[in-house]
N, C-alpha and C. Protein backbone atom coordinates (compact mmCIF):
# COMPACT_ATOMS: atom_id res chain seq x y z
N UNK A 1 94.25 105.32 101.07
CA UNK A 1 93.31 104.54 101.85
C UNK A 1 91.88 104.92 101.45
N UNK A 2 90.89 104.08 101.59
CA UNK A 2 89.78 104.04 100.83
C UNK A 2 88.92 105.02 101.84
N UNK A 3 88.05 105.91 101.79
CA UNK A 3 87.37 106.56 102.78
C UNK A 3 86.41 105.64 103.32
N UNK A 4 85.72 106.30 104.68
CA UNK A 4 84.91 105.39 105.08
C UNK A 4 83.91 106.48 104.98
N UNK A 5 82.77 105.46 104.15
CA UNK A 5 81.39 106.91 103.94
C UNK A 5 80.48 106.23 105.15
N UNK A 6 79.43 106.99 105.03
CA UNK A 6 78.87 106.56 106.65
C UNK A 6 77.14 107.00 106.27
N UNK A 7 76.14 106.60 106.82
CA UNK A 7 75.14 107.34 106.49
C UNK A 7 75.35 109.36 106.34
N UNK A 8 75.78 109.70 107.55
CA UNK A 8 75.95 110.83 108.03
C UNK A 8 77.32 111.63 106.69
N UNK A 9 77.86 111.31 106.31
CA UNK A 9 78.86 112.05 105.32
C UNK A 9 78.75 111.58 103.66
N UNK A 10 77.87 110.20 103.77
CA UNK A 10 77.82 109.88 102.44
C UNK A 10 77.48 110.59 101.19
N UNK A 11 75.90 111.67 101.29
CA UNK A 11 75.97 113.05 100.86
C UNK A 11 77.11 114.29 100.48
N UNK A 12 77.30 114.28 100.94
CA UNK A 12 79.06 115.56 100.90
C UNK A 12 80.35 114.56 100.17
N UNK A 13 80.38 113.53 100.48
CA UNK A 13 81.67 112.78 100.35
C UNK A 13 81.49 112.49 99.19
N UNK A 14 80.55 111.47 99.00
CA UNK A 14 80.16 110.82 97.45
C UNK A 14 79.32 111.95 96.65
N UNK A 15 78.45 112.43 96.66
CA UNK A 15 77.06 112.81 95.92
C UNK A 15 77.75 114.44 95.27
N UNK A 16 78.41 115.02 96.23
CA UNK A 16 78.99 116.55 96.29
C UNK A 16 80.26 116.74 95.40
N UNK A 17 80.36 115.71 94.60
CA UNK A 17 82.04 116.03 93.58
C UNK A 17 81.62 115.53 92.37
N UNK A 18 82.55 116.41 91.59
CA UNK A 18 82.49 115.89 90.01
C UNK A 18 83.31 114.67 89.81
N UNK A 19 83.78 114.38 90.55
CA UNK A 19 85.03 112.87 90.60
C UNK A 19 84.03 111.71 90.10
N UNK A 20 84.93 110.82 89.59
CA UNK A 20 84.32 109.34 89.66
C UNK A 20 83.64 108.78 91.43
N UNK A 21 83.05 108.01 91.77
CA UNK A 21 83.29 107.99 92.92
C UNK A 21 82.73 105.88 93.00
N UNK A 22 83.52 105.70 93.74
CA UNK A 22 83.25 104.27 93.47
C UNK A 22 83.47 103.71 95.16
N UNK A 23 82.42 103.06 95.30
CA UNK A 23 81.76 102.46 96.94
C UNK A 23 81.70 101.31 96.85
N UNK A 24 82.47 100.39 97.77
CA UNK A 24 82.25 99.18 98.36
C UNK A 24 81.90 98.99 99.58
N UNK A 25 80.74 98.09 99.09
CA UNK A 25 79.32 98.18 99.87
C UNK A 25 80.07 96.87 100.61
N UNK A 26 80.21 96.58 102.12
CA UNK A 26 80.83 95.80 102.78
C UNK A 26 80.26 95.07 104.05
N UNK A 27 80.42 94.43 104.56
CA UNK A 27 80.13 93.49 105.54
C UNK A 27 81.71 92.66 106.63
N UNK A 28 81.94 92.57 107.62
CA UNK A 28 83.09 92.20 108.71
C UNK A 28 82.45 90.64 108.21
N UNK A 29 81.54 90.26 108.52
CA UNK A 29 81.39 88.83 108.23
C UNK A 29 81.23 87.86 107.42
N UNK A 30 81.84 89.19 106.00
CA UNK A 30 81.65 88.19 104.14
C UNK A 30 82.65 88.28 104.08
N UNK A 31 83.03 87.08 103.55
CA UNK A 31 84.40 86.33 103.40
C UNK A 31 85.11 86.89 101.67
N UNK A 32 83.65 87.15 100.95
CA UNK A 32 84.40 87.82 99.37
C UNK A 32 84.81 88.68 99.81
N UNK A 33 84.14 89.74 100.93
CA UNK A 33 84.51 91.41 101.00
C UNK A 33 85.93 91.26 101.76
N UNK A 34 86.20 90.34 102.75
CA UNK A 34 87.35 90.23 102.95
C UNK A 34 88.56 90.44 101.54
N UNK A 35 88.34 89.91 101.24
CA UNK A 35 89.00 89.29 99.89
C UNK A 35 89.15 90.20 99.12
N UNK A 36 87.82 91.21 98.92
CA UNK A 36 88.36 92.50 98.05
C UNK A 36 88.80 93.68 98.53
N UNK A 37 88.75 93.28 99.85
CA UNK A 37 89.33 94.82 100.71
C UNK A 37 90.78 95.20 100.13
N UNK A 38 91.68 94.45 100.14
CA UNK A 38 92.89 94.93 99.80
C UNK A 38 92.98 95.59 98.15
N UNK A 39 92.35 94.84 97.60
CA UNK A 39 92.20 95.37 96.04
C UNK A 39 91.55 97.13 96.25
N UNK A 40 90.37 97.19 96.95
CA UNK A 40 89.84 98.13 97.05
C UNK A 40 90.57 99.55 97.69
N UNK A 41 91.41 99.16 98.90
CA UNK A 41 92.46 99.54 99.21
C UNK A 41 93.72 100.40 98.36
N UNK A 42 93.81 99.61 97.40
CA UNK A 42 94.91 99.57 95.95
C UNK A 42 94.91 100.86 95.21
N UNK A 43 93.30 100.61 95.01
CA UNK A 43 92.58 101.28 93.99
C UNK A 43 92.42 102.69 94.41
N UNK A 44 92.28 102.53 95.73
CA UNK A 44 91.97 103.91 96.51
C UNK A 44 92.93 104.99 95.98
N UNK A 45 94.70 103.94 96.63
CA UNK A 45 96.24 104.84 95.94
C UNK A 45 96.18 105.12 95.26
N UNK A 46 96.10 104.31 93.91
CA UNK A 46 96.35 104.57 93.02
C UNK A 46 95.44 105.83 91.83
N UNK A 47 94.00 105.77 92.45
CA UNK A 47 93.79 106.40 91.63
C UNK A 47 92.86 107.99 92.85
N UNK A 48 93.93 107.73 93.67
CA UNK A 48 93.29 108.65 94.61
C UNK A 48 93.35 110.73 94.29
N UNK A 49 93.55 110.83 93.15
CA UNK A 49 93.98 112.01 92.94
C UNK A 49 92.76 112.15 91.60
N UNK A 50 92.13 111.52 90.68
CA UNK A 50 91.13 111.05 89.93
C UNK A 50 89.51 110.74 90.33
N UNK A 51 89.77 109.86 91.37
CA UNK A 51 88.44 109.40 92.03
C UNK A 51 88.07 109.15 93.48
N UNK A 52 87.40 109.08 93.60
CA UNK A 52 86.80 109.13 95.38
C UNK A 52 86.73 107.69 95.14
N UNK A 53 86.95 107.16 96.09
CA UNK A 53 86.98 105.59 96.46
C UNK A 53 86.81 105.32 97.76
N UNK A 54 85.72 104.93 98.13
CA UNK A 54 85.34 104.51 99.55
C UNK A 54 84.44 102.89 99.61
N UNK A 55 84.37 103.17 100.92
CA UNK A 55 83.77 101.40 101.32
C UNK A 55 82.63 101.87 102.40
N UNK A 56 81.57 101.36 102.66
CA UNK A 56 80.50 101.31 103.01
C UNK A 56 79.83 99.90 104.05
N UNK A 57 80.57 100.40 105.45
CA UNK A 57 79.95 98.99 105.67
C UNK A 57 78.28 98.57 106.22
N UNK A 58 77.52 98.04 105.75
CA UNK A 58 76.10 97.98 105.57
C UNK A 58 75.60 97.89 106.86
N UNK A 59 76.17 96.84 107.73
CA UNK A 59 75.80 96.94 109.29
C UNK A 59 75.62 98.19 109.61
N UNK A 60 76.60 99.07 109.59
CA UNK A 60 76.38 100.49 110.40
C UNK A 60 75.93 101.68 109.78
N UNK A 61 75.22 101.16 108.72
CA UNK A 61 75.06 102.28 107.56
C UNK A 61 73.54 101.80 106.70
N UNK A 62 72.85 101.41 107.26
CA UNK A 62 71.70 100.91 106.47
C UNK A 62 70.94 101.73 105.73
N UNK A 63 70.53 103.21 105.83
CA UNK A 63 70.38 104.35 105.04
C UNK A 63 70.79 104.74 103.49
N UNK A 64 71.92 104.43 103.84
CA UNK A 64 72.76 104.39 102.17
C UNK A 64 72.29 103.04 101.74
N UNK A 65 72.51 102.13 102.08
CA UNK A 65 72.68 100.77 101.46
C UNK A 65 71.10 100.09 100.89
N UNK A 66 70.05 101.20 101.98
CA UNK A 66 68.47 100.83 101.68
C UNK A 66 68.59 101.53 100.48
N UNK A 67 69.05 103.01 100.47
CA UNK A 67 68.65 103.48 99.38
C UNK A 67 69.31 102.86 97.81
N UNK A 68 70.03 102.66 97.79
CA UNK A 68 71.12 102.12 96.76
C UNK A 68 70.59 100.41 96.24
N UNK A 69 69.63 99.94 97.16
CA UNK A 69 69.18 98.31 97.28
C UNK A 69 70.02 97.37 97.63
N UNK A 70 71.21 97.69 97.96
CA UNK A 70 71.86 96.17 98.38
C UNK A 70 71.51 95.14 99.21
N UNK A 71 71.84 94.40 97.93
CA UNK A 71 71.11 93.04 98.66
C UNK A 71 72.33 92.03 98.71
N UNK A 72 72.93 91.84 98.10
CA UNK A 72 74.07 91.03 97.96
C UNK A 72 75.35 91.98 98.05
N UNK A 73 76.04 90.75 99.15
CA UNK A 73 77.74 91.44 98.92
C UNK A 73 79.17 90.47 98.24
N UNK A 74 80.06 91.15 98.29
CA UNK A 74 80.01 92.71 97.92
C UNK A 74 79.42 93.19 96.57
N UNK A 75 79.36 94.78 96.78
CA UNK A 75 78.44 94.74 95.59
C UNK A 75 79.22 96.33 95.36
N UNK A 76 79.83 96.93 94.52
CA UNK A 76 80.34 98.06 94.12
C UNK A 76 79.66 98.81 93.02
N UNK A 77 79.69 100.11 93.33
CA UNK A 77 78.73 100.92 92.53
C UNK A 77 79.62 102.19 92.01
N UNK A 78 79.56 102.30 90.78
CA UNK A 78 80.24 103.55 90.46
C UNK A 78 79.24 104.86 89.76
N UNK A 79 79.26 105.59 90.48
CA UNK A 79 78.82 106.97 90.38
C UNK A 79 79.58 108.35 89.69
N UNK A 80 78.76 108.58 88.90
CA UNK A 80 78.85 109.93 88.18
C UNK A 80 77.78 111.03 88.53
N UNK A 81 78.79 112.19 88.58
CA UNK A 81 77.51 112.88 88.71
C UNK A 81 76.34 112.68 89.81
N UNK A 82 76.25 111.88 91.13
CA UNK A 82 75.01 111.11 91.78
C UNK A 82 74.52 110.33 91.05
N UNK A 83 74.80 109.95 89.86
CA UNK A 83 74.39 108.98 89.63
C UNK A 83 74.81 107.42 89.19
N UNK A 84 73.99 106.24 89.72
CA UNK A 84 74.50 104.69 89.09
C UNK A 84 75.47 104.67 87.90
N UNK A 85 76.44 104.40 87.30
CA UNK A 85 76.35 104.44 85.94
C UNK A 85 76.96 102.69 85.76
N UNK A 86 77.53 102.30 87.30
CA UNK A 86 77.16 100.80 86.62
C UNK A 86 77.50 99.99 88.28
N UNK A 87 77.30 98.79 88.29
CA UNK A 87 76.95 98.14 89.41
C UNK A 87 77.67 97.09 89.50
N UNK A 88 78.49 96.42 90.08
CA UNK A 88 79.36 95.20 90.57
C UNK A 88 78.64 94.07 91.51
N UNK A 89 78.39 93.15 91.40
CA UNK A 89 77.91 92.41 92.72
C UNK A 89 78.63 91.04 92.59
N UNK A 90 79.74 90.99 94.17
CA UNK A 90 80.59 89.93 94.26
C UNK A 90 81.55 90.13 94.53
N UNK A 91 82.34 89.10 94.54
CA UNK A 91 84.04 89.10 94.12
C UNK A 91 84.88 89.76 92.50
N UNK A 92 85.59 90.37 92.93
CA UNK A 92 86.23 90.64 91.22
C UNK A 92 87.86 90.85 91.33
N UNK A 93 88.49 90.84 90.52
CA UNK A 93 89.85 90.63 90.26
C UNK A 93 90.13 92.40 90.20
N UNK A 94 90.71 93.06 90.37
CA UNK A 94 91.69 94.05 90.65
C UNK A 94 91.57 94.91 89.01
N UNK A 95 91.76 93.70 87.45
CA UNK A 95 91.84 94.39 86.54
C UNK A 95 91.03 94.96 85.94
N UNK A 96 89.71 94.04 86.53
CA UNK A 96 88.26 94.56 86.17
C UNK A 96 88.14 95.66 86.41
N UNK A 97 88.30 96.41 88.19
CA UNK A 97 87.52 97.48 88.30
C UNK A 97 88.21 98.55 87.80
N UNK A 98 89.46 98.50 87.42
CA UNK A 98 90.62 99.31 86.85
C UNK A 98 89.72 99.73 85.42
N UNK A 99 89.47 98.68 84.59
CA UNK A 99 88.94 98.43 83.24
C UNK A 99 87.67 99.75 83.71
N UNK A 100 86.85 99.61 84.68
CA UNK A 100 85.11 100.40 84.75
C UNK A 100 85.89 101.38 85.73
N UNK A 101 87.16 101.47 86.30
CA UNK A 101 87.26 103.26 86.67
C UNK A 101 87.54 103.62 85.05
N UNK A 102 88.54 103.26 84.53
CA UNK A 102 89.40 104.00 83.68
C UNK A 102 88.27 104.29 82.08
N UNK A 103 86.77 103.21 82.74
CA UNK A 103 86.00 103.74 81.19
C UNK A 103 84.80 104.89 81.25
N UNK A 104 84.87 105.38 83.24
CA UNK A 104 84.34 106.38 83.78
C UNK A 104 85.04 107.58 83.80
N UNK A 105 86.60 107.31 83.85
CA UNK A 105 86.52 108.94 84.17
C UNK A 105 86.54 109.86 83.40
């Protein structure tokens, strides 16, 4: 299951590991993020022993999401190290993000 980062743990959870760490930036009332929750979900299992995989929902978390700029959802960000190393914004198919974990870790 995908973690839930929060303003308050996003530091320690994401920023604090050498892991891949990959965040979907989310919204209850976007109909794509609906749509990629289960994928995101997937991704969590499967590669939950490799990478940190969490979801971020922007309503209750505006701190992270100011800092990071999201402006559009969904919008997924994968981090190395604290840092960007590449950015998603939208809907995406399951093989894609497989393709940008598996060329991060």
């Amino acid at each position: 299951m995908a973690l839930e980062l929060t303003d308050t743990n996003f530091a320690a959870t994401a920023l604090d590991t050498d892991k891949l760490v990959v965040i979907d930036f989310w919204a209850q009332w976007c109909g794509p993020c609906k749509m990629l929750s289960p994928i995101v979900e997937q991704l969590a299992e499967e590669y939950k022993d490799q990478a940190v995989i969490g979801k971020v929902d922007v309503d209750n978390n505006s701190e992270v999401s100011t800092k990071y700029g999201i402006r559009s959802l969904p919008t997924i960000l994968f981090l190395k190290n604290g840092e960007v190393v590449h950015k998603h914004v939208g809907y995406t198919v399951k093989k894609n993000l497989q393709e940008k974990i598996e060329a991060h870790l």
